[in-house]
PDB file of N, CA and C in Angstrom:
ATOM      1  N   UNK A   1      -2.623  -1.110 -11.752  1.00  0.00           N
ATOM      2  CA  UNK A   1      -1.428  -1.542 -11.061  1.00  0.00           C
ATOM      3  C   UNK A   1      -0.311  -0.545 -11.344  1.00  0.00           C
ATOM      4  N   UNK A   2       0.593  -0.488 -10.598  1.00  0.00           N
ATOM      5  CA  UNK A   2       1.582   0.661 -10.261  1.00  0.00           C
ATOM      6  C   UNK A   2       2.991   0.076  -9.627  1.00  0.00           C
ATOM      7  N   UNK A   3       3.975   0.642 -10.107  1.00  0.00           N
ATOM      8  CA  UNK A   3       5.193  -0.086  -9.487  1.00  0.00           C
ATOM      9  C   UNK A   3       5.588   1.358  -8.299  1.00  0.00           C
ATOM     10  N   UNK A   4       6.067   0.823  -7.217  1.00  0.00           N
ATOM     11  CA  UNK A   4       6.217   1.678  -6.355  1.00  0.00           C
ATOM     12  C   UNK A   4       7.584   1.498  -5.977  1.00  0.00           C
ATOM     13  N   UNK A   5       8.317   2.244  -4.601  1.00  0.00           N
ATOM     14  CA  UNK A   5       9.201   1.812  -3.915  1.00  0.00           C
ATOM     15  C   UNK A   5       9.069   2.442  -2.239  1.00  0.00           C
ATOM     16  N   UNK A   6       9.039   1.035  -1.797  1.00  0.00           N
ATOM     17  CA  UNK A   6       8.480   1.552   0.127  1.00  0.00           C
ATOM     18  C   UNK A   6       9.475   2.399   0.614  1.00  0.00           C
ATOM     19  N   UNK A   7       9.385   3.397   1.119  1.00  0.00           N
ATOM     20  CA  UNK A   7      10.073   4.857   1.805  1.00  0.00           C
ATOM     21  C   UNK A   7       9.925   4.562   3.143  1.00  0.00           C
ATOM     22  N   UNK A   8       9.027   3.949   3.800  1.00  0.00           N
ATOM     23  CA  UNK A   8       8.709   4.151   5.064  1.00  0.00           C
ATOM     24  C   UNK A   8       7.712   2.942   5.629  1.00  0.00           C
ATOM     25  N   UNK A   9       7.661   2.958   7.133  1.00  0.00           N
ATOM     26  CA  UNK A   9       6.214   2.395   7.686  1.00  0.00           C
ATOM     27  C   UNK A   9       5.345   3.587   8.593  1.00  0.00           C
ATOM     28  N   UNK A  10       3.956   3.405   8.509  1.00  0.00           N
ATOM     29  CA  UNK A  10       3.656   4.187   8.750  1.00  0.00           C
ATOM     30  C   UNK A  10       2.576   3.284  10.353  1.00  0.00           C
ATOM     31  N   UNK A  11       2.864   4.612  11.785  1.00  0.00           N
ATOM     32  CA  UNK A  11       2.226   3.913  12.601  1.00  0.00           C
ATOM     33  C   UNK A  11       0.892   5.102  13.404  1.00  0.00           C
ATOM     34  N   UNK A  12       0.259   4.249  14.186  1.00  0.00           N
ATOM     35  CA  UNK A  12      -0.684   5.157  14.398  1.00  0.00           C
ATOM     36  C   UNK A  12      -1.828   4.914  15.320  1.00  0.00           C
ATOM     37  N   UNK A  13      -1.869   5.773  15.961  1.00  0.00           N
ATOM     38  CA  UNK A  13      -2.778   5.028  17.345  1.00  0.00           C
ATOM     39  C   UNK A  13      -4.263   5.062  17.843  1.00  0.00           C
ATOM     40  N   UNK A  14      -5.103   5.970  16.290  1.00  0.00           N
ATOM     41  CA  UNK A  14      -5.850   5.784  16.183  1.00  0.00           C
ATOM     42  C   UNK A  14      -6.178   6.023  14.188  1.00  0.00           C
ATOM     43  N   UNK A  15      -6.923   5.122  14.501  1.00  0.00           N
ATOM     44  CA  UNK A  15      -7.194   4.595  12.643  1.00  0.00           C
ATOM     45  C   UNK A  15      -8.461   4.038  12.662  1.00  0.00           C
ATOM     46  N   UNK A  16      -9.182   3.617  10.864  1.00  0.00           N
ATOM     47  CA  UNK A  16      -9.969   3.123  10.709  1.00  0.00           C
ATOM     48  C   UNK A  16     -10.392   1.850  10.913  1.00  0.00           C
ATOM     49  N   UNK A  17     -10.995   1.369  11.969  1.00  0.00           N
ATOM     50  CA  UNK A  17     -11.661   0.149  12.548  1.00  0.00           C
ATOM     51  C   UNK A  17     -11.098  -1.249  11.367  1.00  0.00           C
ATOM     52  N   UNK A  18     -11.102  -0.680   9.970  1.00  0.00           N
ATOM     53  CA  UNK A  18     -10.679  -1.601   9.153  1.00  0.00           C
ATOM     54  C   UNK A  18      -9.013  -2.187   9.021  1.00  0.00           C
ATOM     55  N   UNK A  19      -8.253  -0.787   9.312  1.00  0.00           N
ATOM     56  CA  UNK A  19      -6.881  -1.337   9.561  1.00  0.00           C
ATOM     57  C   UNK A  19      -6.350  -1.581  10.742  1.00  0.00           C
ATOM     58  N   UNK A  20      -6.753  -2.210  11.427  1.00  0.00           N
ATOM     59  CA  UNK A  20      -6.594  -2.459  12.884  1.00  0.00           C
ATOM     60  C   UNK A  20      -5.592  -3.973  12.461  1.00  0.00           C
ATOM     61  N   UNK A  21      -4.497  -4.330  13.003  1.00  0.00           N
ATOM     62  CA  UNK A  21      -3.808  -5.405  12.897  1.00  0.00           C
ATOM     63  C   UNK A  21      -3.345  -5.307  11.129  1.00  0.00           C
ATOM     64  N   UNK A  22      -3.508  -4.307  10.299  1.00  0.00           N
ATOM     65  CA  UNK A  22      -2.730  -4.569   8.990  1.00  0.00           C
ATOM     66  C   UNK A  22      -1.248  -3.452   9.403  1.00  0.00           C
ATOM     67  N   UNK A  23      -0.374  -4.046   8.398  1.00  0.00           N
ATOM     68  CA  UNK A  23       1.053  -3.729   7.931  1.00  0.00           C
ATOM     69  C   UNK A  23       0.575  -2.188   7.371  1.00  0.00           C
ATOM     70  N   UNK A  24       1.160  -0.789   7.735  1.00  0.00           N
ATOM     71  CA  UNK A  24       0.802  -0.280   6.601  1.00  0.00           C
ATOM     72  C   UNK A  24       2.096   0.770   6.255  1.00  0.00           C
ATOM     73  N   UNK A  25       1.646   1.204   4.861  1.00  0.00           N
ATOM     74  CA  UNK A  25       3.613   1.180   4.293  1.00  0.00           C
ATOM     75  C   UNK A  25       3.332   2.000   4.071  1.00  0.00           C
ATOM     76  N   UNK A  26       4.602   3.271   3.140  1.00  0.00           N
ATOM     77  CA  UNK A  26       4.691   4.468   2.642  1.00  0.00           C
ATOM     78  C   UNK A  26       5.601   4.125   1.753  1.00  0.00           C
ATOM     79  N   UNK A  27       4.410   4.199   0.431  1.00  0.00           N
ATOM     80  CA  UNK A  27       5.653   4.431  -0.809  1.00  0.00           C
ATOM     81  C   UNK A  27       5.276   5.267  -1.922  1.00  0.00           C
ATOM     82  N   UNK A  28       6.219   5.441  -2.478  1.00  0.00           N
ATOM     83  CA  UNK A  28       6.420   6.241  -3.904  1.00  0.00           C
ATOM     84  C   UNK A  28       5.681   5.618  -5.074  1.00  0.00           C
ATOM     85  N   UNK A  29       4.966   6.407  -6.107  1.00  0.00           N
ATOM     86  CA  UNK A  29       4.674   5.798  -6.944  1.00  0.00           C
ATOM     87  C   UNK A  29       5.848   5.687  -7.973  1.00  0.00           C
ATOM     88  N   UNK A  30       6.286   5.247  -9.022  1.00  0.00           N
ATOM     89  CA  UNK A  30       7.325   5.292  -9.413  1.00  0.00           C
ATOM     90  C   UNK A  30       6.811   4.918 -11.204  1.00  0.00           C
ATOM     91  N   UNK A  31       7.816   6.143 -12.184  1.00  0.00           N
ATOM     92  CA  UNK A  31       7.257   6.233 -13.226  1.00  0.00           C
ATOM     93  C   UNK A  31       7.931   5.183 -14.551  1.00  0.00           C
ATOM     94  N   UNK A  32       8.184   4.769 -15.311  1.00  0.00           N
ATOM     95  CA  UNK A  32       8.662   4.192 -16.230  1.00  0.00           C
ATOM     96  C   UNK A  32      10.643   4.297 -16.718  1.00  0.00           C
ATOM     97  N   UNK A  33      10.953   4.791 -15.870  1.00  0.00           N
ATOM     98  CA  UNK A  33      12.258   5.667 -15.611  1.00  0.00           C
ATOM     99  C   UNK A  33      12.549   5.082 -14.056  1.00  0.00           C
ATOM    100  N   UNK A  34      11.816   4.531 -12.827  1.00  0.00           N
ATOM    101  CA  UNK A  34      11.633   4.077 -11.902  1.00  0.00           C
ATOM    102  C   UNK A  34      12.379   5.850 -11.057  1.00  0.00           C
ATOM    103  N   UNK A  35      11.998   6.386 -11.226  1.00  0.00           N
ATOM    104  CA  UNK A  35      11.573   7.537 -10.980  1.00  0.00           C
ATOM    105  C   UNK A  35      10.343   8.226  -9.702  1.00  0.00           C
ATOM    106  N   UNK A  36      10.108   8.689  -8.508  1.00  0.00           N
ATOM    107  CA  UNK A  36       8.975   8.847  -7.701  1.00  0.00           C
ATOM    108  C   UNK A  36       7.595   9.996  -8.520  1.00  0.00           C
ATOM    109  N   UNK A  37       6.969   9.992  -8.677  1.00  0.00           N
ATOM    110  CA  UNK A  37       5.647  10.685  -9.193  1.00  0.00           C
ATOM    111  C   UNK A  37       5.025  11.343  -8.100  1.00  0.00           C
ATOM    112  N   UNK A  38       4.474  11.872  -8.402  1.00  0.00           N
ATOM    113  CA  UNK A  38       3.567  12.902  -7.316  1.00  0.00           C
ATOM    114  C   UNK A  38       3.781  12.689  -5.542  1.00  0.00           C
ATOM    115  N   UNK A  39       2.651  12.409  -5.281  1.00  0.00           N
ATOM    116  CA  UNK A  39       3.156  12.459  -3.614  1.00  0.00           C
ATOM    117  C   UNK A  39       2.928  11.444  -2.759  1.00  0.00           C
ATOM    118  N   UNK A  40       3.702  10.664  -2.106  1.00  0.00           N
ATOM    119  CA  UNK A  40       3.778   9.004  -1.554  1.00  0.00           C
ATOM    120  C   UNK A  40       2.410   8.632  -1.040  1.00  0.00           C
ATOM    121  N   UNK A  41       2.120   7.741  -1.169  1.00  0.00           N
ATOM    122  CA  UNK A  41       0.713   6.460  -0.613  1.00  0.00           C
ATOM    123  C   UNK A  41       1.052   5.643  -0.083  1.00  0.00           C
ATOM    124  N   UNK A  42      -0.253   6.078   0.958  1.00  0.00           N
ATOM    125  CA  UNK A  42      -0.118   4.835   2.010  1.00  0.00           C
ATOM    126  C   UNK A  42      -1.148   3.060   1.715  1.00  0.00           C
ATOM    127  N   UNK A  43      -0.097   2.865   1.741  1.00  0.00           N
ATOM    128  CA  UNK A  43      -0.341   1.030   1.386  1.00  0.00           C
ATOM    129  C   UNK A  43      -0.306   0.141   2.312  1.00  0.00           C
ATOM    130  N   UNK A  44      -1.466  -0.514   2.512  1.00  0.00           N
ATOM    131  CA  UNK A  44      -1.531  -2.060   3.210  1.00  0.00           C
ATOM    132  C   UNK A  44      -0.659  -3.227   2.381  1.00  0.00           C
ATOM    133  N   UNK A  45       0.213  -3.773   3.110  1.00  0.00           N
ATOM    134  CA  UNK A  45       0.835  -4.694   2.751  1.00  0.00           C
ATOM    135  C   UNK A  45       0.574  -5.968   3.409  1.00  0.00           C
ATOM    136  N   UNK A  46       0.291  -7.120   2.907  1.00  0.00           N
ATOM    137  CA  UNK A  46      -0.210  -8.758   3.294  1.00  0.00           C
ATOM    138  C   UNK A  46       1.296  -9.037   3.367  1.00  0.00           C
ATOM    139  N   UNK A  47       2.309  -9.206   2.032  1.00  0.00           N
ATOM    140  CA  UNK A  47       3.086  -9.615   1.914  1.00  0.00           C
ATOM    141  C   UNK A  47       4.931  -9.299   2.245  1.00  0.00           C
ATOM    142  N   UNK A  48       4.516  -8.670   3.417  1.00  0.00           N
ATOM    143  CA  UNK A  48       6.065  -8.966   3.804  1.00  0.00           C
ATOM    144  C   UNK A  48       6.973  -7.982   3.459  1.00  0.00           C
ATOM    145  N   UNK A  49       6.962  -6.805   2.446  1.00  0.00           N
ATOM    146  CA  UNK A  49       7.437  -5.751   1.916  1.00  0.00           C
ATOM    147  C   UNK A  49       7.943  -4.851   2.954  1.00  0.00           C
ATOM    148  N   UNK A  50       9.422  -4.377   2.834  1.00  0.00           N
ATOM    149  CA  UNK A  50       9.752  -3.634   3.510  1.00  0.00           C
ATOM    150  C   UNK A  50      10.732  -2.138   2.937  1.00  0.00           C
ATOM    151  N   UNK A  51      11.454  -1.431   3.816  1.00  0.00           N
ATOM    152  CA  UNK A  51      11.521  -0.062   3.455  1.00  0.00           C
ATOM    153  C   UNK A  51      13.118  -0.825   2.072  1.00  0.00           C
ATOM    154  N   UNK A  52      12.585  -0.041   0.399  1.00  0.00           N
ATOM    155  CA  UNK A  52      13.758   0.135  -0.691  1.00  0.00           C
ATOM    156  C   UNK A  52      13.152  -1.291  -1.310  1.00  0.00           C
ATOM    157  N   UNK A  53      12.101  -1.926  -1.208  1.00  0.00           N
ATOM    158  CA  UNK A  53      11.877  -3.054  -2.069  1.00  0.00           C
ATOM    159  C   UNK A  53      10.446  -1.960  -2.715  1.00  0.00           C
ATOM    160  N   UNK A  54      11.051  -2.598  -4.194  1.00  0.00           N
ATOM    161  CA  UNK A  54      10.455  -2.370  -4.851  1.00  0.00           C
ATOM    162  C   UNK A  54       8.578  -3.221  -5.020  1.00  0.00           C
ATOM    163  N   UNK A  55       7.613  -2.888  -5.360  1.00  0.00           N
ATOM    164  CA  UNK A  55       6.568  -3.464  -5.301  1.00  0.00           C
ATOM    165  C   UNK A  55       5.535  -3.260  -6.072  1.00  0.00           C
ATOM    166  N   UNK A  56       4.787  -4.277  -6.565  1.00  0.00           N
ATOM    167  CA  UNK A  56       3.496  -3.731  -7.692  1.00  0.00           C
ATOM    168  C   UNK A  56       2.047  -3.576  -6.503  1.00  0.00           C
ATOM    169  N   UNK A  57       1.698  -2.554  -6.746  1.00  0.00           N
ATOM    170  CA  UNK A  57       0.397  -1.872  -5.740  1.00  0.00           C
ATOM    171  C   UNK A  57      -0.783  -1.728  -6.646  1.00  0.00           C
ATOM    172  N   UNK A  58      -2.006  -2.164  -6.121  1.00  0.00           N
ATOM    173  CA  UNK A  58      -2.929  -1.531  -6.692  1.00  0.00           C
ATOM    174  C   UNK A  58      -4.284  -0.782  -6.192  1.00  0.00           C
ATOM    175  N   UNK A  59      -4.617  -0.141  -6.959  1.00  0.00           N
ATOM    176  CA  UNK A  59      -4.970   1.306  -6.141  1.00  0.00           C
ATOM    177  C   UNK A  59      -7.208   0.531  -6.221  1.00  0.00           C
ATOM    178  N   UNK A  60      -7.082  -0.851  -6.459  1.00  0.00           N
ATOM    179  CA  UNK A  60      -8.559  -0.972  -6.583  1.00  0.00           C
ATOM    180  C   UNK A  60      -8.927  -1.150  -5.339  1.00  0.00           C
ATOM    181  N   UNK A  61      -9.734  -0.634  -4.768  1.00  0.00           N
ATOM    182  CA  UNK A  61     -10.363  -0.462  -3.298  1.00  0.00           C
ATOM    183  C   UNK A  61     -11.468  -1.379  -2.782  1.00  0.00           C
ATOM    184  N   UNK A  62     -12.168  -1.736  -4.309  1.00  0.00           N
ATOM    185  CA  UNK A  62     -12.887  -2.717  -4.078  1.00  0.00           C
ATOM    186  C   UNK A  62     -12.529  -3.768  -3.483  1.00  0.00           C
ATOM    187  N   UNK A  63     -11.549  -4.295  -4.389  1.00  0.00           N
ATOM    188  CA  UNK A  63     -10.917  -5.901  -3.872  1.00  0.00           C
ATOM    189  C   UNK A  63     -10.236  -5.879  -2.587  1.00  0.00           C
ATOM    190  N   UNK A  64      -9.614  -4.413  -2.187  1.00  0.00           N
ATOM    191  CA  UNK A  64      -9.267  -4.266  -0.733  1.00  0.00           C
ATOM    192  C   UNK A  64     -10.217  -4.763   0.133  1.00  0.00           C
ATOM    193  N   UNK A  65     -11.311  -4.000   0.093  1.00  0.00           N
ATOM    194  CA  UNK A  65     -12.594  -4.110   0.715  1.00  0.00           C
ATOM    195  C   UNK A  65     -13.181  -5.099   0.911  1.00  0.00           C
ATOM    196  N   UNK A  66     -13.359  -6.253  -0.023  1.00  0.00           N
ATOM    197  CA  UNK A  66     -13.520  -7.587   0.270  1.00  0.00           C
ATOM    198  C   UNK A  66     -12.426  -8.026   0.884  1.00  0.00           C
ATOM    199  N   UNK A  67     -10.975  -8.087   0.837  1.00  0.00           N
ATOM    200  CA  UNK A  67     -10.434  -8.586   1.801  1.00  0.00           C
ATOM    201  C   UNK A  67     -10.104  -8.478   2.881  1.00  0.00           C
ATOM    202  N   UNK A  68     -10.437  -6.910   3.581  1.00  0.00           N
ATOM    203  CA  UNK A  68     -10.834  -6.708   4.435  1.00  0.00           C
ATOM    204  C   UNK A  68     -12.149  -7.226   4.997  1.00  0.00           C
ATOM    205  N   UNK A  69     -12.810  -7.896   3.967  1.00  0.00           N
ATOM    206  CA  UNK A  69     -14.302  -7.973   4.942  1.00  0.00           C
ATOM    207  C   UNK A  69     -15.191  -6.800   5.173  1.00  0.00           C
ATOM    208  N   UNK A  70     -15.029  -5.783   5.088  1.00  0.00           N
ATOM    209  CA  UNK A  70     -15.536  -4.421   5.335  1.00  0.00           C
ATOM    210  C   UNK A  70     -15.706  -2.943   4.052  1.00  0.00           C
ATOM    211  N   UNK A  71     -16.984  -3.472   3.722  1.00  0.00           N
ATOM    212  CA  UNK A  71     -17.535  -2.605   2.593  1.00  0.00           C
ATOM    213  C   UNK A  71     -17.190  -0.773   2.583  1.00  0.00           C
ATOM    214  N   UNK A  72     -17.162  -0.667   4.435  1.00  0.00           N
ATOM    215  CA  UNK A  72     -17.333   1.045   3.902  1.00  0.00           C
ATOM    216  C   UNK A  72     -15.030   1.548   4.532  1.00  0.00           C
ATOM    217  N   UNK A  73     -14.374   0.319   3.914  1.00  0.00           N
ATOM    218  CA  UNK A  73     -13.148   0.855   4.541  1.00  0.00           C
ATOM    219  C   UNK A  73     -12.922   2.257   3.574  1.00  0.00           C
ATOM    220  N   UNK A  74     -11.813   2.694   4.270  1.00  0.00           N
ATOM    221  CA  UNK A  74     -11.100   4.107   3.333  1.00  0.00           C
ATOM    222  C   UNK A  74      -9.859   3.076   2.558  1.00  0.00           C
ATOM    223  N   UNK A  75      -9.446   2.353   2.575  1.00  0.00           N
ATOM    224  CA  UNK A  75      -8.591   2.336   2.512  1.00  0.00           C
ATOM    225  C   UNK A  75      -8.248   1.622   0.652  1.00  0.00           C
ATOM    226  N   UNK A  76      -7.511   2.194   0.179  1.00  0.00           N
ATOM    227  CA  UNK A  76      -7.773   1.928  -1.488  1.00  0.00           C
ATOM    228  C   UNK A  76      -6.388   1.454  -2.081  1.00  0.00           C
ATOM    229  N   UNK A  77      -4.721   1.465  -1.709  1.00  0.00           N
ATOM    230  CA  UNK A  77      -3.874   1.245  -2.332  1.00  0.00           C
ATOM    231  C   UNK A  77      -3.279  -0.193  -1.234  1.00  0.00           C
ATOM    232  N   UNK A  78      -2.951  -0.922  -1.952  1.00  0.00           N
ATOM    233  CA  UNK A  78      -2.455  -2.988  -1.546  1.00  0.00           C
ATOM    234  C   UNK A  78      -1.266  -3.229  -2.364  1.00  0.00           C
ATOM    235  N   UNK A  79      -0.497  -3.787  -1.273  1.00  0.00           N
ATOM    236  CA  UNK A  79       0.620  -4.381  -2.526  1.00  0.00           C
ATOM    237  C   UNK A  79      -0.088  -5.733  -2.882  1.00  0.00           C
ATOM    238  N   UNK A  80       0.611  -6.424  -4.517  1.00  0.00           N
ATOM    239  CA  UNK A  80      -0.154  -7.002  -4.887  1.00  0.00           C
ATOM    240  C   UNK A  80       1.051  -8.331  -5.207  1.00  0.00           C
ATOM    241  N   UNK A  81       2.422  -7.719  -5.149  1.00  0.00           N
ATOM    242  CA  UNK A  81       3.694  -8.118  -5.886  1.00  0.00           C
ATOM    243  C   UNK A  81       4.646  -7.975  -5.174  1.00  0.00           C
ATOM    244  N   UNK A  82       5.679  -8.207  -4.880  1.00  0.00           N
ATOM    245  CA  UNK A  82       6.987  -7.512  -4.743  1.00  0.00           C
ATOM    246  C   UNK A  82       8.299  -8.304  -5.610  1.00  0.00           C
ATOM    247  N   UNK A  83       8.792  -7.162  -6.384  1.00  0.00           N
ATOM    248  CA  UNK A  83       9.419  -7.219  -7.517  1.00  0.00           C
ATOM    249  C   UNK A  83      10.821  -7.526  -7.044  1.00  0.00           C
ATOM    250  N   UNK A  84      10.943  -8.898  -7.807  1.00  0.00           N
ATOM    251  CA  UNK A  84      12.562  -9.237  -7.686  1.00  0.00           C
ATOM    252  C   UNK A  84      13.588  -8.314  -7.831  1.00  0.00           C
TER     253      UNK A  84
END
């Protein structure tokens, strides 16, 4: 798990069969200093998160994958949180 902060939404008119109808975001990873780290990820969001809210993401692909329903998605970073 990772605390982030959403920069962006990201749109697109052709994608993986798996994100078809998901939210998907652009954020920063953000370091202990709440600080940005290396170079922004793109995140499926369930919950409602939008651009300067802060959010806990996690980068397990598995559990994506089951909630997608779809074993061979690409897709690996979920918000999991969004931080008061």
């Amino acid at each position: 798990m990772q605390l982030a902060r959403i920069t962006g939404r990201a749109t697109s008119t052709v994608k993986h069969e798996s994100f078809h109808g998901q939210k998907l975001l652009i954020a920063d990873i953000l370091n202990n200093k709440n600080q940005p780290v290396g170079d922004p990820v793109l995140i499926l969001d369930y919950l409602g998160a939008g651009r300067g809210d802060t959010v806990i993401i996690s980068s397990d692909g598995l559990g994506l994958r089951q909630v997608l329903h779809d074993k061979h998605s690409p897709a690996r970073w979920w918000t999991i949180g969004i931080v008061d």
